[in-house]
Protein backbone atom coordinates (compact mmCIF):
# COMPACT_ATOMS: atom_id res chain seq x y z
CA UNK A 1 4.82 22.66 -4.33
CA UNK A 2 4.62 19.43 -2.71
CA UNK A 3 5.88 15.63 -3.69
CA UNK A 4 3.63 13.27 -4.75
CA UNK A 5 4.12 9.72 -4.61
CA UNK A 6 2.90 6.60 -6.31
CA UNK A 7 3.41 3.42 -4.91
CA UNK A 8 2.45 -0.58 -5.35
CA UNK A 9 -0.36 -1.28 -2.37
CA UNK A 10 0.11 -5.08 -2.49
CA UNK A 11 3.11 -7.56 -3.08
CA UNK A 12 4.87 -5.66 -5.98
CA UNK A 13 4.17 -6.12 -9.44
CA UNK A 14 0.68 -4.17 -9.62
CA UNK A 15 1.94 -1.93 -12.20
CA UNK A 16 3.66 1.09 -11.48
CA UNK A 17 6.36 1.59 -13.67
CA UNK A 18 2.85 2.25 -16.87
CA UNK A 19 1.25 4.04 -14.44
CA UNK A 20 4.20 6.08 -14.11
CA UNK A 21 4.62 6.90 -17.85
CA UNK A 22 1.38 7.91 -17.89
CA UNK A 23 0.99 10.57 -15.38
CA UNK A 24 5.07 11.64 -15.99
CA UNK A 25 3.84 14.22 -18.61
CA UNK A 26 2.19 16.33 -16.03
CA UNK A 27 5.37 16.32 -13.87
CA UNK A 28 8.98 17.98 -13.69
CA UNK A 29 10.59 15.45 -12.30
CA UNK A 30 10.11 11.65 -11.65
CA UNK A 31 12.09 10.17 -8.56
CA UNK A 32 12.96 6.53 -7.56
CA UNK A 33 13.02 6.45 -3.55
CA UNK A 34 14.41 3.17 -2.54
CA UNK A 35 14.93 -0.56 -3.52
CA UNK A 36 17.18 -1.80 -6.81
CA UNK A 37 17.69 -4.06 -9.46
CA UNK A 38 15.29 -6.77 -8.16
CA UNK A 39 12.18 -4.22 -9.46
CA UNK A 40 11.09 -4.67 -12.78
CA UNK A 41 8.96 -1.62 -14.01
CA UNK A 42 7.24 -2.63 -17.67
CA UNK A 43 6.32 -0.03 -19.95
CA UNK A 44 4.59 -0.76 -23.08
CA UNK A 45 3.97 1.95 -25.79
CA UNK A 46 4.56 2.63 -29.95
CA UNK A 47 5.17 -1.39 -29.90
CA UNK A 48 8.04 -1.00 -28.09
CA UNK A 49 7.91 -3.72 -24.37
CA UNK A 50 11.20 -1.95 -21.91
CA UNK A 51 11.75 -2.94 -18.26
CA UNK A 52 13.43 -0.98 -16.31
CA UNK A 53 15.36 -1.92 -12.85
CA UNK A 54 17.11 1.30 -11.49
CA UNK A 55 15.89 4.06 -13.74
CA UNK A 56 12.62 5.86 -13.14
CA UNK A 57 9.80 4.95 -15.53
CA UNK A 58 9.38 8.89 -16.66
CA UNK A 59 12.79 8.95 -18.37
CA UNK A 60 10.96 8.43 -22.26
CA UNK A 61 9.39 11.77 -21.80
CA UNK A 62 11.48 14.31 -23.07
CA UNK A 63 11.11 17.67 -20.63
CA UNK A 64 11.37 15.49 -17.72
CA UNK A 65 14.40 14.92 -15.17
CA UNK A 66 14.66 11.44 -13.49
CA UNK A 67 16.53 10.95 -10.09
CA UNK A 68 17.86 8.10 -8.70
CA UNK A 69 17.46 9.27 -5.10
CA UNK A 70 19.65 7.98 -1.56
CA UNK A 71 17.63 5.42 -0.64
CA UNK A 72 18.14 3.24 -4.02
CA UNK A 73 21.11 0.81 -4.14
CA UNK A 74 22.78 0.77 -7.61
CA UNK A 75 24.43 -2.05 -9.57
CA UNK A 76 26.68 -0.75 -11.81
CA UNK A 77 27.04 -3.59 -14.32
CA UNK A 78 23.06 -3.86 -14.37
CA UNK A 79 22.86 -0.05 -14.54
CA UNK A 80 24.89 0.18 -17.81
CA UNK A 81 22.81 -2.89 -19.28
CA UNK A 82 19.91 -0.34 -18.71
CA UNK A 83 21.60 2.29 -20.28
CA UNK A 84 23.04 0.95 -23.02
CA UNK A 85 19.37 -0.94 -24.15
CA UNK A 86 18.16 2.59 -23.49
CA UNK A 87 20.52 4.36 -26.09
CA UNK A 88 19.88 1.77 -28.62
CA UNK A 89 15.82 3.54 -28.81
CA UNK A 90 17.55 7.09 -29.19
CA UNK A 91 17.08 7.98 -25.35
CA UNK A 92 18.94 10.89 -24.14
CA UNK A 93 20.08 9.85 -20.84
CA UNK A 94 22.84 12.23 -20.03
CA UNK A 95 20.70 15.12 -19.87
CA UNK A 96 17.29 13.62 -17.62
CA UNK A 97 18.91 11.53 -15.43
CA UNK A 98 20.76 12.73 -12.13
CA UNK A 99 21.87 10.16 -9.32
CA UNK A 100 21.93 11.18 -5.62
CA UNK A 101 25.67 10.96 -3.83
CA UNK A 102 24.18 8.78 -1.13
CA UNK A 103 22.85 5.88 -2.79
CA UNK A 104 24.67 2.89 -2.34
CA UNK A 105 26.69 0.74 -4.25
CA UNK A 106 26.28 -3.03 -4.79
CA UNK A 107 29.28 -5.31 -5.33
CA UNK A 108 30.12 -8.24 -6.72
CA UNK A 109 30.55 -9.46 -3.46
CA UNK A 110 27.08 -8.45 -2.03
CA UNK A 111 25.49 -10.95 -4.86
CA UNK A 112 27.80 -13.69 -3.71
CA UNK A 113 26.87 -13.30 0.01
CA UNK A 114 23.11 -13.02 -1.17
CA UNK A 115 23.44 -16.47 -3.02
CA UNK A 116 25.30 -18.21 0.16
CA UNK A 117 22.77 -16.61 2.67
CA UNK A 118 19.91 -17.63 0.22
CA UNK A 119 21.07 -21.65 -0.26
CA UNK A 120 22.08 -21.83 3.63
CA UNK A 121 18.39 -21.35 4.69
CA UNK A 122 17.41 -24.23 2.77
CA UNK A 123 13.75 -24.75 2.44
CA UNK A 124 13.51 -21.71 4.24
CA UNK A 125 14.31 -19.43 1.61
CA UNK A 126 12.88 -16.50 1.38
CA UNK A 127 12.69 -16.11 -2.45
CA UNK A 128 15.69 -13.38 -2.54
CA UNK A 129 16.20 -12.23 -6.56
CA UNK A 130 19.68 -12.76 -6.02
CA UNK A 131 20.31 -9.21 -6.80
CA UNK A 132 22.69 -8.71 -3.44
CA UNK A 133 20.35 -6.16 -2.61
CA UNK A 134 19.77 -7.39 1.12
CA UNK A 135 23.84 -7.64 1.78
CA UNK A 136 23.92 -4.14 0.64
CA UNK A 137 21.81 -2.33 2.95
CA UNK A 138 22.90 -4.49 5.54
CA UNK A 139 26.42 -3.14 4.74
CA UNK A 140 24.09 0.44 4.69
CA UNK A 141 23.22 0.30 8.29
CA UNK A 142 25.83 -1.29 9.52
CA UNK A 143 27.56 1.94 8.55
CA UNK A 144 29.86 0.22 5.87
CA UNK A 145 28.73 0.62 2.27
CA UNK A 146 30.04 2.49 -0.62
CA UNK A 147 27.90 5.29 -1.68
CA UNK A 148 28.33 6.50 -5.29
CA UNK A 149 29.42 9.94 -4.20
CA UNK A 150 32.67 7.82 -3.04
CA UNK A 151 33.37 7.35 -6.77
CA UNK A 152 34.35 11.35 -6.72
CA UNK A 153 37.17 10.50 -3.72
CA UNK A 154 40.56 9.88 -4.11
CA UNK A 155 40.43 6.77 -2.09
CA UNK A 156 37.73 5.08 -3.64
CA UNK A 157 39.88 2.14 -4.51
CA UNK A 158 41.04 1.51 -1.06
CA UNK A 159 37.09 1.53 0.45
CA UNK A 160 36.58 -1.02 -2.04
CA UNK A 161 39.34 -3.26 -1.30
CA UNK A 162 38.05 -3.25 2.80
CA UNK A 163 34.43 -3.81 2.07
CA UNK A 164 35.59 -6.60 -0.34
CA UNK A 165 38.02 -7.97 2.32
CA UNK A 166 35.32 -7.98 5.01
CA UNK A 167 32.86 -10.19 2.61
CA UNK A 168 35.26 -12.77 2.00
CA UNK A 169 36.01 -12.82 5.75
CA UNK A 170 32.12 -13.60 6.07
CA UNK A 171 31.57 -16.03 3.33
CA UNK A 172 34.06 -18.23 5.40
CA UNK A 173 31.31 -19.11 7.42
CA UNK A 174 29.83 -20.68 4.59
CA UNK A 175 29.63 -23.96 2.67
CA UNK A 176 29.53 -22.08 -0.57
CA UNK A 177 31.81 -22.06 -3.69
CA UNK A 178 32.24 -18.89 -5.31
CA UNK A 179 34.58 -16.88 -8.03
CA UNK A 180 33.77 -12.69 -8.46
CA UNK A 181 36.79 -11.89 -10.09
CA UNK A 182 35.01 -12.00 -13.60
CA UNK A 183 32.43 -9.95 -12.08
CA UNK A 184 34.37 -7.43 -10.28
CA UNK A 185 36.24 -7.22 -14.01
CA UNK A 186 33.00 -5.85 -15.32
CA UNK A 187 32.03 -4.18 -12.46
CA UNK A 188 35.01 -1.78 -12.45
CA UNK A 189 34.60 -1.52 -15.86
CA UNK A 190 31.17 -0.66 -15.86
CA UNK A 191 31.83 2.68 -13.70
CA UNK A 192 32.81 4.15 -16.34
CA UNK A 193 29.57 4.71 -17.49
CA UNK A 194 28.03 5.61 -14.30
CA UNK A 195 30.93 8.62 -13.69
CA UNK A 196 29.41 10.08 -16.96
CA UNK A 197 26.27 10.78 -15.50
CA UNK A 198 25.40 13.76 -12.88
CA UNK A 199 25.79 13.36 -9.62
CA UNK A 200 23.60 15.19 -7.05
CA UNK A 201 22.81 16.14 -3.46
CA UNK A 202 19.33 15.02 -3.93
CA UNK A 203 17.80 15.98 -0.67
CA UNK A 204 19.23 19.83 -1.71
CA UNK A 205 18.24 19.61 -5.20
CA UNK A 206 14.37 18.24 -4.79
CA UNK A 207 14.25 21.21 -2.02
CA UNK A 208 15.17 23.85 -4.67
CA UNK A 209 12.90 22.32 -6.94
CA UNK A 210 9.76 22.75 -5.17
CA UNK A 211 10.89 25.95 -4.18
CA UNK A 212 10.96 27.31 -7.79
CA UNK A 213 7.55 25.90 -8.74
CA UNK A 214 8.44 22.05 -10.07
CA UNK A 215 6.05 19.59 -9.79
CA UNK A 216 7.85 16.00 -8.33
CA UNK A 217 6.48 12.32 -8.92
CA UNK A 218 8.09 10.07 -5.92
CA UNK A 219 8.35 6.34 -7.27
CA UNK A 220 8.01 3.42 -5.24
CA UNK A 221 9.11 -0.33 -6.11
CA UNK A 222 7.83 -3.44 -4.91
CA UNK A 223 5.13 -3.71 -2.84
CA UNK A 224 3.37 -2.18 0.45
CA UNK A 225 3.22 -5.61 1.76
CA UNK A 226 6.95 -6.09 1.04
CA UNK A 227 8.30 -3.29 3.38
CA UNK A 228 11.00 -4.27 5.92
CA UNK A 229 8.69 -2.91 8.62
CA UNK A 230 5.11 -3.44 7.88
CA UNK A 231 5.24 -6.42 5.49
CA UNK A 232 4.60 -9.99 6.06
CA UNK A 233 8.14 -10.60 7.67
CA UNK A 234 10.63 -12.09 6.97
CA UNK A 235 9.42 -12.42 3.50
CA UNK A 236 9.66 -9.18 2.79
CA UNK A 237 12.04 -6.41 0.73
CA UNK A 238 14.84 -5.03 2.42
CA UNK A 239 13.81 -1.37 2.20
CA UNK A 240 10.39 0.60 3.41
CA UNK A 241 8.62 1.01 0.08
CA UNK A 242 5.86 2.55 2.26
CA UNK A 243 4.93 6.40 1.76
CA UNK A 244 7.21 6.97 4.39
CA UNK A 245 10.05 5.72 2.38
CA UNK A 246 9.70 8.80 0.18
CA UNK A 247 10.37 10.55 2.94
CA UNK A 248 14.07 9.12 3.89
CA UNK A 249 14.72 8.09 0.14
CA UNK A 250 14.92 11.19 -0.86
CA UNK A 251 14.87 13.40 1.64
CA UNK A 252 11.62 14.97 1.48
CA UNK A 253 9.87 16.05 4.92
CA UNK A 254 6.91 14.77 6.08
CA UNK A 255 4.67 17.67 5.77
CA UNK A 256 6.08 18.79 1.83
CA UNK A 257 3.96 15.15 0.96
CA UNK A 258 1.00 15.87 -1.34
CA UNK A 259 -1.10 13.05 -3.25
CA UNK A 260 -0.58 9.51 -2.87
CA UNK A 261 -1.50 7.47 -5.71
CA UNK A 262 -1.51 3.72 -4.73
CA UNK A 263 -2.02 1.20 -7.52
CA UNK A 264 -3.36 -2.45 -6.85
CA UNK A 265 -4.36 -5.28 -9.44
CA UNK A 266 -8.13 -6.19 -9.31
CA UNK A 267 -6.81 -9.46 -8.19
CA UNK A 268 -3.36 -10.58 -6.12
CA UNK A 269 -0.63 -12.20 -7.14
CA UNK A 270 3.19 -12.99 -5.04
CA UNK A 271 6.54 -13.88 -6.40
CA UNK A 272 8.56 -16.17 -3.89
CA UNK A 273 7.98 -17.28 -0.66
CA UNK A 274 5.68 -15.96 1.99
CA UNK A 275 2.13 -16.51 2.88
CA UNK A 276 -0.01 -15.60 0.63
CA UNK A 277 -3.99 -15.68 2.28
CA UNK A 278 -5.91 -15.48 -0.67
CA UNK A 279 -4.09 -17.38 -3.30
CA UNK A 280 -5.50 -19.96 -5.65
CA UNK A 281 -3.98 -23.59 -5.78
CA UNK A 282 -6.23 -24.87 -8.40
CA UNK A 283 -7.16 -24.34 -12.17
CA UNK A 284 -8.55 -21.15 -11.91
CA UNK A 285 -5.31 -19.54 -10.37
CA UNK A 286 -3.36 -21.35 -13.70
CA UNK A 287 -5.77 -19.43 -15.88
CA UNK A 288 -5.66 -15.97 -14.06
CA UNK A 289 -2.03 -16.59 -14.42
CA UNK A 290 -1.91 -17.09 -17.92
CA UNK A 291 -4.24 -14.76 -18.79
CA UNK A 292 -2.45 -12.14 -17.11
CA UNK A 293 0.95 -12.81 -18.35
CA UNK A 294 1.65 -13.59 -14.50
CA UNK A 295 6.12 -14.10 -15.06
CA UNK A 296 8.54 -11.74 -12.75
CA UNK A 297 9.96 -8.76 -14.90
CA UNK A 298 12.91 -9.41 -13.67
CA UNK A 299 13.58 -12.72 -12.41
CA UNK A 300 10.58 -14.35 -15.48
CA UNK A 301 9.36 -16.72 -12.07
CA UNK A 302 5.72 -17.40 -11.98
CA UNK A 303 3.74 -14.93 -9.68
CA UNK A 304 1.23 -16.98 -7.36
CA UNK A 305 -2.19 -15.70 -8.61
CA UNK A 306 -5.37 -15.32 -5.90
CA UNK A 307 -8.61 -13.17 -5.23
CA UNK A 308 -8.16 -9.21 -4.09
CA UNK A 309 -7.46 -9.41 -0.46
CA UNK A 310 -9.61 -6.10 0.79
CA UNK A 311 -8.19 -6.68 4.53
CA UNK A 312 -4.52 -6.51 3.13
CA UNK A 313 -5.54 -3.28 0.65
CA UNK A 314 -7.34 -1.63 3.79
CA UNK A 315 -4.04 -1.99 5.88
CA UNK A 316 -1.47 -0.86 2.73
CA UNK A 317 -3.84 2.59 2.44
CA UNK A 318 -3.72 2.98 6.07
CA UNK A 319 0.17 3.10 6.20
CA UNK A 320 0.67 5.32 3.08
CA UNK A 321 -2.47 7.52 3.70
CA UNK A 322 -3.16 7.01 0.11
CA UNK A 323 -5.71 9.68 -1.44
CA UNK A 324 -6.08 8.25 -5.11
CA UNK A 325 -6.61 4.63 -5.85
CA UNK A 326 -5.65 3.06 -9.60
CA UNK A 327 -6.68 -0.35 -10.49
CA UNK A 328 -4.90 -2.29 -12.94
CA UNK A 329 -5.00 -5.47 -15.10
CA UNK A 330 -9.29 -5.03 -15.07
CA UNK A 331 -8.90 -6.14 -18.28
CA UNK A 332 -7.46 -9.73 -17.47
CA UNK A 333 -10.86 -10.49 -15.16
CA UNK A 334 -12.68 -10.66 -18.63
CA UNK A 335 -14.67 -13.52 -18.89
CA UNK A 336 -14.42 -15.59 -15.69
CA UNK A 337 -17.60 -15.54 -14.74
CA UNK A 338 -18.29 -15.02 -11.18
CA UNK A 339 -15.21 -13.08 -9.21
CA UNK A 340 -14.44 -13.73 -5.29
CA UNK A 341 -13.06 -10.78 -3.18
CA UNK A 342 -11.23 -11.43 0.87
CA UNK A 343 -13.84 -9.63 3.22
CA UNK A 344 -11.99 -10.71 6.21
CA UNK A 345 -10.19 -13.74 7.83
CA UNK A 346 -10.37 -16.42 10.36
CA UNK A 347 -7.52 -15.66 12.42
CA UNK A 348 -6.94 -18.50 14.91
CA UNK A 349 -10.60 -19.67 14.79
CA UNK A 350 -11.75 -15.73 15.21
CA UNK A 351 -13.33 -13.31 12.53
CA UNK A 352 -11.06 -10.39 11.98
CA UNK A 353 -11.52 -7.54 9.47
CA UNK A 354 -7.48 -6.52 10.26
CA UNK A 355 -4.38 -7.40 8.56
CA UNK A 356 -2.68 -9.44 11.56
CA UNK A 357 0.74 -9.91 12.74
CA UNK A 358 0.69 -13.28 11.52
CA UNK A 359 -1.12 -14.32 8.53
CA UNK A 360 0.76 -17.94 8.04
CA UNK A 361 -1.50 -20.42 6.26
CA UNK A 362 -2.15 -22.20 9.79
CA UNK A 363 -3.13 -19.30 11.14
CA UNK A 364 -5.37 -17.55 9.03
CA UNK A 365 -7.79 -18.44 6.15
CA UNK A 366 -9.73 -16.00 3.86
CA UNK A 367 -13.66 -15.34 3.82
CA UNK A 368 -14.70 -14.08 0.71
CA UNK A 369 -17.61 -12.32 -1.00
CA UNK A 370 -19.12 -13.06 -4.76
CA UNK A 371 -19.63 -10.62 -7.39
CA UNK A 372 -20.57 -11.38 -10.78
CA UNK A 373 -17.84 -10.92 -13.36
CA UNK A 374 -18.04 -9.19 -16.75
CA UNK A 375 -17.76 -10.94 -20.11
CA UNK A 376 -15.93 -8.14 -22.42
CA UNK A 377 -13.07 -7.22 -24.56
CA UNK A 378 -11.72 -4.30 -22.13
CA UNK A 379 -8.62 -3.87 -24.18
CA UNK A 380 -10.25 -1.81 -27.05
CA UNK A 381 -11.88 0.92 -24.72
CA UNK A 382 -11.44 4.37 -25.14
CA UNK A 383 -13.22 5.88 -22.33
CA UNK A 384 -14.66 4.98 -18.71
CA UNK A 385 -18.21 5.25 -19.82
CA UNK A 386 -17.65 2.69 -22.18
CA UNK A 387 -16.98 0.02 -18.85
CA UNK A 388 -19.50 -2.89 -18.46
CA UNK A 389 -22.03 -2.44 -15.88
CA UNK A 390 -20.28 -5.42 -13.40
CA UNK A 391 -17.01 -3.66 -13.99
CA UNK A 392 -18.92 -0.46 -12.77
CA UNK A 393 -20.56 -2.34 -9.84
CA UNK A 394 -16.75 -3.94 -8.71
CA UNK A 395 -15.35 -0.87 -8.47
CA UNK A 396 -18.21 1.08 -7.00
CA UNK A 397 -18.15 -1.69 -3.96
CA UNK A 398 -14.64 -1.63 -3.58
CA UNK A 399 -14.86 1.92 -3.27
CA UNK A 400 -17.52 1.81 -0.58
CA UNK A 401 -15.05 -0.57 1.56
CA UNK A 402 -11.94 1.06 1.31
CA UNK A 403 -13.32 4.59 1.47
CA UNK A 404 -10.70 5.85 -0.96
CA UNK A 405 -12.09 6.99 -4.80
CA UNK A 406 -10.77 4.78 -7.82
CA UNK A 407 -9.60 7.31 -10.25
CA UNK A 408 -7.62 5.34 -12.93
CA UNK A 409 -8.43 2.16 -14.18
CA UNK A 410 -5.65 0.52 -16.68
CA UNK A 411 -7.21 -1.91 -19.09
CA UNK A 412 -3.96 -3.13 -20.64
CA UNK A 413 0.08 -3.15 -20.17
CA UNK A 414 0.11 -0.34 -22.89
CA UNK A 415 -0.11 3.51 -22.16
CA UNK A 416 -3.13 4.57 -24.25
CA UNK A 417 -5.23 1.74 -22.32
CA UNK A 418 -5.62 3.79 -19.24
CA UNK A 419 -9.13 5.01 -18.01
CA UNK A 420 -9.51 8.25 -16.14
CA UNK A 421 -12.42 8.40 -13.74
CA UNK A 422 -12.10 11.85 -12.55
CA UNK A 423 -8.72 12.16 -11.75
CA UNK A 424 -6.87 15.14 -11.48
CA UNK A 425 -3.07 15.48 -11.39
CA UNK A 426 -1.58 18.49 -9.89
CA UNK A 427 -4.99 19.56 -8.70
């Protein structure tokens, strides 16, 4: 057996965590590969609304195990929050959910140095969450963090106290008033909770999986766009939540990949800072935002709403080789009329078809394409056939430019109001 992977193909937030539930029944195992508490993964189902930040989204499904994997970074006080709501709907964590030795640990400390580092740059933030996920792989490579499988040594207590010592040596260099100890109070506390869980050699244990036959679901967070390496730097994640991320995150080779699903809205949106080519300053970008319930899971900021950038979607399905495409949040194009889509830029007075190293507003603008929009209730739909003909028409041309089949279409946030168009898991 091989891994599959799903993964967000523009700036986060396009969806994965439903898309997720979805598909989870027809796997063994679900498996988070990188990033932390700054993702927010929604599901809705049986009128129940749950975000989840560390977890994998599969861990409602009964037969299946969920694995934090290395390349996550864990906060223990926002990891017991998550467990805690979770036991509160009858969820039997202790028995799905496995974390891998190697991921890291964030501090108390690693939040504090996030807010200093965040308030020094001034107008030149770059929109952190505040989570302290950035400190923490920093502290990752630079060959200094606290992995959870140090919570099994005997001198745990004495890593702690030098990684905490080294912090406060570096917030010296800023103008920044802080106080953890309240934090660190629950933070100690809160490991409690995360000793009672299983702890794994994930990069052994996935192997031995696919070995005996198990089929594996690799989950990204945030966005394609927001990868440390191929994003639109510096305003980017701190992790590669590329395909290739799969790969390190859990330790998974290369050639034991299978299908990669990549989900993108019909439209764009962007929390924080960053350029943003396609986005819409004016009425209509309030209204897409409103109709699409466009507020951070996480942090409840507004997301920046603007047209589907095919340029940026033709680079994201480059870098993941992405074999599957699913298209979410169809449903909240209902009834605007005429739709725009980014054909290309102009990129320093040239055309270009590419996503370019720079795409800063005074350096690129968009050139777009009309398509008529459709003017129906998608919510209530049961099956693709039952999609308006325009609907039919968008996703037939998007198809013919990215060269990459849409097989899902999601017509609301909850689970039963996904469309299959001739997709086939496990295939």
């Amino acid at each position: 057996m091989k891994v599959d992977v799903l993964l967000g193909l523009q700036w986060g937030d396009e969806g994965k965590g439903k898309i997720v539930d979805v598909f989870t029944p027809k796997y063994d195992i679900i498996a988070r590969f990188q990033g932390g508490p700054n993702a927010g993964h929604t599901l809705e189902f049986d009128g129940i609304k749950h975000v989840l930040h560390t977890i994998p989204s599969g861990i409602f499904h009964e037969d299946t195990i969920n694995i934090i994997g290395n390349g996550v970074v864990m906060d223990p006080i926002i990891f017991e929050r998550e467990i805690n709501e979770l036991k509160t709907l009858n969820v039997d964590v202790s028995n799905k959910l496995v974390i891998s030795r190697k991921a890291h640990l964030i501090l108390p400390t690693h939040r504090v140095l996030d807010a200093a580092s965040e308030a020094a740059k001034g107008k030149n933030k770059i929109g952190s969450t505040l989570k302290g996920i950035g400190p923490t792989y920093m502290d990752k490579t630079g060959r200094n963090g606290l992995r959870v499988g140090d919570l099994e040594l005997a001198d745990f207590q004495q890593r702690y106290d030098a990684l905490v010592a080294k912090h406060v040596e570096m917030l010296k260099q800023f103008d920044f008033e802080y106080d953890f100890k309240e934090e660190e109070e629950k933070w100690m506390a809160s490991l409690s909770t995360l000793r009672e869980l299983n702890f794994i050699d994930s990069e052994h244990y996935i192997s031995e999986a696919m070995k005996a036959g198990k089929t594996i679901l690799a989950e990204g967070a945030q966005g394609s766009l927001l990868d440390i390496d191929f994003g639109s730097y510096p305003f980017v994640t701190s992790s590669n939540t590329v395909c290739a991320g799969a790969c390190t995150g859990l330790g998974v080779a290369p050639n034991k990949i299978g299908k990669v699903y990549g989900i993108f809205k019909a439209y764009c949106t962007r929390v924080g800072s960053g350029p943003f080519p396609t986005e819409l300053h004016d009425q209509f970008g309030e209204d897409l935002r409103k109709a699409g319930h466009e507020f951070g899971a996480t942090t409840g900021r507004p997301r920046r709403c603007g047209w589907l950038d095919l340029p940026a979607l033709k680079y994201s399905i480059m870098l993941n080789g992405v074999t599957d495409l699913i298209m979410t949040k169809a449903d909240v194009l209902s009834a605007f009329g005429e739709l725009k889509v980014c054909t290309s830029y102009q990129y320093k007075g040239e055309k270009v078809e590419h996503f370019p190293y720079n795409i800063d507003e005074e350096n690129i603008s968009a050139n777009f394409k009309s398509l008529p929009g459709w003017d129906k209730d998608l919510t209530e739909l049961s099956d693709i056939a039952e999609l308006p003909h325009e609907l039919n028409d968008y996703i037939e041309y998007l198809e013919g430019e990215l060269e990459v089949p849409i097989t899902v279409v999601s017509v609301g946030p909850d689970r039963t109001q996904t469309l299959m168009r001739g997709l086939k898991i496990n295939a």
